[in-house]
N, C-alpha and C. Protein backbone atom coordinates (compact mmCIF):
# COMPACT_ATOMS: atom_id res chain seq x y z
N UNK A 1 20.21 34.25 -3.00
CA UNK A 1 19.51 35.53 -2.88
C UNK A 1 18.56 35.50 -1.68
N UNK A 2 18.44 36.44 -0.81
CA UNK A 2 17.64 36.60 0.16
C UNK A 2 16.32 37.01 -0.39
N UNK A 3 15.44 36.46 1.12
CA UNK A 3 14.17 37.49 1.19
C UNK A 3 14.15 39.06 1.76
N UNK A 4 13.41 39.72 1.33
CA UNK A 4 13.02 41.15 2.03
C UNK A 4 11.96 41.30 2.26
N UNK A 5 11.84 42.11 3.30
CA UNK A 5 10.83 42.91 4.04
C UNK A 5 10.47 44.05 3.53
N UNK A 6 9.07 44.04 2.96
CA UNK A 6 8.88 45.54 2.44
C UNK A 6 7.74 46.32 3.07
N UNK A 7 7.22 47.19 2.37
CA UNK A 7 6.36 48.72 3.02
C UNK A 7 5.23 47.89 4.49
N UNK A 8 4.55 46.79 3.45
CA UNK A 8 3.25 46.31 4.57
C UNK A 8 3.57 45.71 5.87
N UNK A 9 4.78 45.81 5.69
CA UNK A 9 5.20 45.47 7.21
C UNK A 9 5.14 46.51 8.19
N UNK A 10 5.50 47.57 7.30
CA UNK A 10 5.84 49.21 8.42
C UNK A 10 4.64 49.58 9.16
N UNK A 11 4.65 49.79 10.46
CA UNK A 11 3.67 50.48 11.50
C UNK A 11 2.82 49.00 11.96
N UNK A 12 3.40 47.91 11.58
CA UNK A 12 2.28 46.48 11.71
C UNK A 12 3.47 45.80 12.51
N UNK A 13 4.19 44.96 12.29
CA UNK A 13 5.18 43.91 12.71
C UNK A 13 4.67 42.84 13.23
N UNK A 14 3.88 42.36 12.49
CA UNK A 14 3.40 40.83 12.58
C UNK A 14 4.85 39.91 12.89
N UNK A 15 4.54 39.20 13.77
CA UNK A 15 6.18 38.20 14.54
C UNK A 15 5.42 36.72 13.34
N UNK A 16 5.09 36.43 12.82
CA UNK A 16 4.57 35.23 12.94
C UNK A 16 5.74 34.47 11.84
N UNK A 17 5.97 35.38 10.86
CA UNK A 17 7.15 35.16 10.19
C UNK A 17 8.79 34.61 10.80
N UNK A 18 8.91 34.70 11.87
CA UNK A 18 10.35 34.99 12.74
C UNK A 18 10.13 33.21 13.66
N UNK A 19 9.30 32.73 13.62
CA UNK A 19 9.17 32.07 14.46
C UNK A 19 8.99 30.84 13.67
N UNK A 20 9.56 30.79 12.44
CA UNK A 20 9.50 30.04 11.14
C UNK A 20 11.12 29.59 10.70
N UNK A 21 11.22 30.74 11.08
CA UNK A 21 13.05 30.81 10.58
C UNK A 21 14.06 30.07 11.17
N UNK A 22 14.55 29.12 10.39
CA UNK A 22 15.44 28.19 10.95
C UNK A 22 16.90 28.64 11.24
N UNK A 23 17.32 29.76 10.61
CA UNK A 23 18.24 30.81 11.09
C UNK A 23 18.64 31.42 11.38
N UNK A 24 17.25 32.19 11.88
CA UNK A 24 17.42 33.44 13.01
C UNK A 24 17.44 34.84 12.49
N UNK A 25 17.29 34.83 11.52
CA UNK A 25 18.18 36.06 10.42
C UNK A 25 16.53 37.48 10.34
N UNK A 26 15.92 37.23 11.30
CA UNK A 26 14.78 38.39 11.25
C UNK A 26 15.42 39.32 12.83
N UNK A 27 15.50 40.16 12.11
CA UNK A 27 15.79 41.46 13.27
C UNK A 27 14.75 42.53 13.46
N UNK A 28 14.40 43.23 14.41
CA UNK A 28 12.96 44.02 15.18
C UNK A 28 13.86 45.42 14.99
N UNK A 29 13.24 46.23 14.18
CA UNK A 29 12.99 47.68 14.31
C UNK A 29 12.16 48.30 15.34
N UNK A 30 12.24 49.59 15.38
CA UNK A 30 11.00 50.17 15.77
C UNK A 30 9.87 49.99 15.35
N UNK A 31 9.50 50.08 13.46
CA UNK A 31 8.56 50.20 13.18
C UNK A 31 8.37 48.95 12.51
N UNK A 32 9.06 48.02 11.83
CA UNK A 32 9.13 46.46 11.01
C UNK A 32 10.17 45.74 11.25
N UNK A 33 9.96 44.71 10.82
CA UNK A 33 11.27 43.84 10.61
C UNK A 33 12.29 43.82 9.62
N UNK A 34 13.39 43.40 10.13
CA UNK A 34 14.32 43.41 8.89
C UNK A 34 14.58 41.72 8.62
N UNK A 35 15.15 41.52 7.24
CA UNK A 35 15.26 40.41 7.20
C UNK A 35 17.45 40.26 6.86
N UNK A 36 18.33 39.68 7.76
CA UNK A 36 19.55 40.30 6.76
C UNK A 36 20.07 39.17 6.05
N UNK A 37 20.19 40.32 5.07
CA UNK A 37 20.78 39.25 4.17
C UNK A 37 21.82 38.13 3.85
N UNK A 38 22.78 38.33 4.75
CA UNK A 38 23.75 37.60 4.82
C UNK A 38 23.70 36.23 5.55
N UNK A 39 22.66 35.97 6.08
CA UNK A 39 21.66 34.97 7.55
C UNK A 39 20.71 34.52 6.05
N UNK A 40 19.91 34.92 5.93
CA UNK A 40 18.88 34.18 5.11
C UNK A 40 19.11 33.29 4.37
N UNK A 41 18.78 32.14 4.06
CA UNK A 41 19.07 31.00 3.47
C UNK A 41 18.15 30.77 2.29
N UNK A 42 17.00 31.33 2.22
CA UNK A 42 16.05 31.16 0.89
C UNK A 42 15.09 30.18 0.95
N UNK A 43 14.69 29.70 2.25
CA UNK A 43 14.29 28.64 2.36
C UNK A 43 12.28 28.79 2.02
N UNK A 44 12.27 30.22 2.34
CA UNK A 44 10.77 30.34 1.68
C UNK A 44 9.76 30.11 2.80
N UNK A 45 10.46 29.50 4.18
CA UNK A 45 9.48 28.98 4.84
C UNK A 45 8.60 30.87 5.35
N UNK A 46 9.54 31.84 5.68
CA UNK A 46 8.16 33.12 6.05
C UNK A 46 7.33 33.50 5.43
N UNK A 47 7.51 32.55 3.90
CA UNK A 47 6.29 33.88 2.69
C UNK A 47 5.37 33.70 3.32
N UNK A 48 4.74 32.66 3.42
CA UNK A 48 3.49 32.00 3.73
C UNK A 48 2.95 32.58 5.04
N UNK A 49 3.97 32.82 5.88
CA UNK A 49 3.38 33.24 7.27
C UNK A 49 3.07 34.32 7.41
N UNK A 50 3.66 35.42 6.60
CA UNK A 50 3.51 36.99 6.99
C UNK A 50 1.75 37.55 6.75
N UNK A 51 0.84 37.67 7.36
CA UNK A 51 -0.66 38.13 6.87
C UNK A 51 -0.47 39.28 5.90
N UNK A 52 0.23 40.08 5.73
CA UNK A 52 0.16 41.31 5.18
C UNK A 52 0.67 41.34 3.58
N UNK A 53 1.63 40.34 3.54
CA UNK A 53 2.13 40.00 2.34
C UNK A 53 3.50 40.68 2.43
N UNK A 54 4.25 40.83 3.32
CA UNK A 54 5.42 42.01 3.27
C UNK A 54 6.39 41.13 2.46
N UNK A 55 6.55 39.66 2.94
CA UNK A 55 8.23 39.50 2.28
C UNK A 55 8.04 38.89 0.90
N UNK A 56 9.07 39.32 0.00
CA UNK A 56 9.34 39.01 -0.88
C UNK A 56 10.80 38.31 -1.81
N UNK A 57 10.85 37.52 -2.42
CA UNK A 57 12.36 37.13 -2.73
C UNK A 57 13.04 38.50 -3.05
N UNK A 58 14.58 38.61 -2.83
CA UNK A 58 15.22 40.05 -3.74
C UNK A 58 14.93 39.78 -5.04
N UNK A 59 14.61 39.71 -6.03
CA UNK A 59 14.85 39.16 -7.35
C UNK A 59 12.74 39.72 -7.44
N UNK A 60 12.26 38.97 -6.56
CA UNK A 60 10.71 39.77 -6.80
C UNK A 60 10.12 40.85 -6.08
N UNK A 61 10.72 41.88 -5.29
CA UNK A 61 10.07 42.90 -5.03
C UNK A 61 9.83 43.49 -6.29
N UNK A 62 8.88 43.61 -5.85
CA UNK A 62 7.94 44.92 -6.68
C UNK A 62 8.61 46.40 -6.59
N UNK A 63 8.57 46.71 -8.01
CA UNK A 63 9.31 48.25 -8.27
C UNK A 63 9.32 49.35 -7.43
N UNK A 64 8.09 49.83 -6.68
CA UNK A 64 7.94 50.52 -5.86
C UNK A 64 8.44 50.30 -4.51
N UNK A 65 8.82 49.02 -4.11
CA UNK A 65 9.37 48.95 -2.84
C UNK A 65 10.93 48.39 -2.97
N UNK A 66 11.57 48.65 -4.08
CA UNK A 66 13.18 47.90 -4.29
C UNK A 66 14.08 48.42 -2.99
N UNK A 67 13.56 50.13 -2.49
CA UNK A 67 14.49 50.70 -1.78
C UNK A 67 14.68 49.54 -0.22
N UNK A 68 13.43 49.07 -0.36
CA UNK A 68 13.32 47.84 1.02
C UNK A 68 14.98 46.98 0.91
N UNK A 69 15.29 46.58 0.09
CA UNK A 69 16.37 45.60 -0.26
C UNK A 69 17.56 46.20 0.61
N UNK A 70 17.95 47.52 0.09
CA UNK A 70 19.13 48.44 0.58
C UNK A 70 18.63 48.65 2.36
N UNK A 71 17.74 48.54 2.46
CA UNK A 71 16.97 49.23 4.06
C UNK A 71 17.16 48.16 5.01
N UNK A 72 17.08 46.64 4.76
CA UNK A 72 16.94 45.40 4.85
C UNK A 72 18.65 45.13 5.32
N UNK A 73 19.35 45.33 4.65
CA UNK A 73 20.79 45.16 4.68
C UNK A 73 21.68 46.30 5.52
N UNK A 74 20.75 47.50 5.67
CA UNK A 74 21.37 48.34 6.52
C UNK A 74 20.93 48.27 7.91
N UNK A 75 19.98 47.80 7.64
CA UNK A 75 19.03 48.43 8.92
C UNK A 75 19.09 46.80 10.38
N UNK A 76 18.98 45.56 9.21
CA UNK A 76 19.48 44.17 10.22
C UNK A 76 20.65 44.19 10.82
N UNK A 77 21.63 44.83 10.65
CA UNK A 77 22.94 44.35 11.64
C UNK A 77 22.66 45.70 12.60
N UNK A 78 21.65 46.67 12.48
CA UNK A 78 21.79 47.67 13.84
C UNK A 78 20.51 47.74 14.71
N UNK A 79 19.69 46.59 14.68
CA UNK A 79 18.85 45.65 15.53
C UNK A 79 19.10 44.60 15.80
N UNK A 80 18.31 43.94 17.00
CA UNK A 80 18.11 42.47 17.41
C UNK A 80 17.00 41.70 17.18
N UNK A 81 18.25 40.41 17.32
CA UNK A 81 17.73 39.39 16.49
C UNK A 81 16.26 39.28 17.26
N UNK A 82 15.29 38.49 16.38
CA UNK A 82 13.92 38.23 16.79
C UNK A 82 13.69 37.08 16.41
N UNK A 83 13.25 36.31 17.46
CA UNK A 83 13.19 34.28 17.19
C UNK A 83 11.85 34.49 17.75
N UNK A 84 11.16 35.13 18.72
CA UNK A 84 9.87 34.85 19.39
C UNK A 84 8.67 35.72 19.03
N UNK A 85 7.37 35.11 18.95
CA UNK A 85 6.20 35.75 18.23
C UNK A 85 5.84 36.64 19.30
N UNK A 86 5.37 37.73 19.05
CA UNK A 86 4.96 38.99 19.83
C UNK A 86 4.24 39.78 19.47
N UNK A 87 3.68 40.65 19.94
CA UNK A 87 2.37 41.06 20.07
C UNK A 87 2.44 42.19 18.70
N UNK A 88 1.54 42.41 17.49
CA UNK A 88 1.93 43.18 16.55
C UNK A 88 2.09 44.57 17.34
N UNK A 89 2.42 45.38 16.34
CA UNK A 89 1.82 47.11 16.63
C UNK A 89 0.21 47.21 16.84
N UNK A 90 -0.09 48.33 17.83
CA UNK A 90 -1.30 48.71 18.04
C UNK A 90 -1.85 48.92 16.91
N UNK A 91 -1.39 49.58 16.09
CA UNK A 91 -1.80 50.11 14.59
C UNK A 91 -2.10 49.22 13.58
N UNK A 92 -1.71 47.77 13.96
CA UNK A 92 -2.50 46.87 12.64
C UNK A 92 -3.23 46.40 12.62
């Protein structure tokens, strides 16, 4: 089971998570990251890194943000990949 990216990521995009990942599997939106699922390995190493608290295992998002899971899987294969830490959004 993968991790996801949920709401506290949106309008922020903290990189610090991506630069953790031993598989590469974090992709750059406009507004957050995606994490895809099919790349993620479960290894746990981004929880810890994200400041905002965005990622979560699939199995523990929280009710209010499940739609992240489906968004996560659509939205990573029509961005690029992100391996390097970068500057957040102005907005966080």
């Amino acid at each position: 089971m993968p991790h996801v990216v949920t709401q506290p990521c949106f309008d922020c995009k903290y990189t610090d998570c991506v630069v953790v990942c031993p598989v590469e599997c974090f992709y750059e939106g406009d507004k957050m990251l995606y994490i895809h699922p099919d790349e993620c390995i479960d290894c746990e190493a981004c929880v810890p890194e994200c400041p905002v608290e965005a990622i979560y295992h699939e199995d523990n998002v929280p009710e209010e943000w499940k739609e992240f899971i489906a968004l996560n899987a659509e939205q990573a294969p029509e961005c690029e990949v992100i391996t390097e830490k970068k500057e957040p959004l102005a907005d966080s």
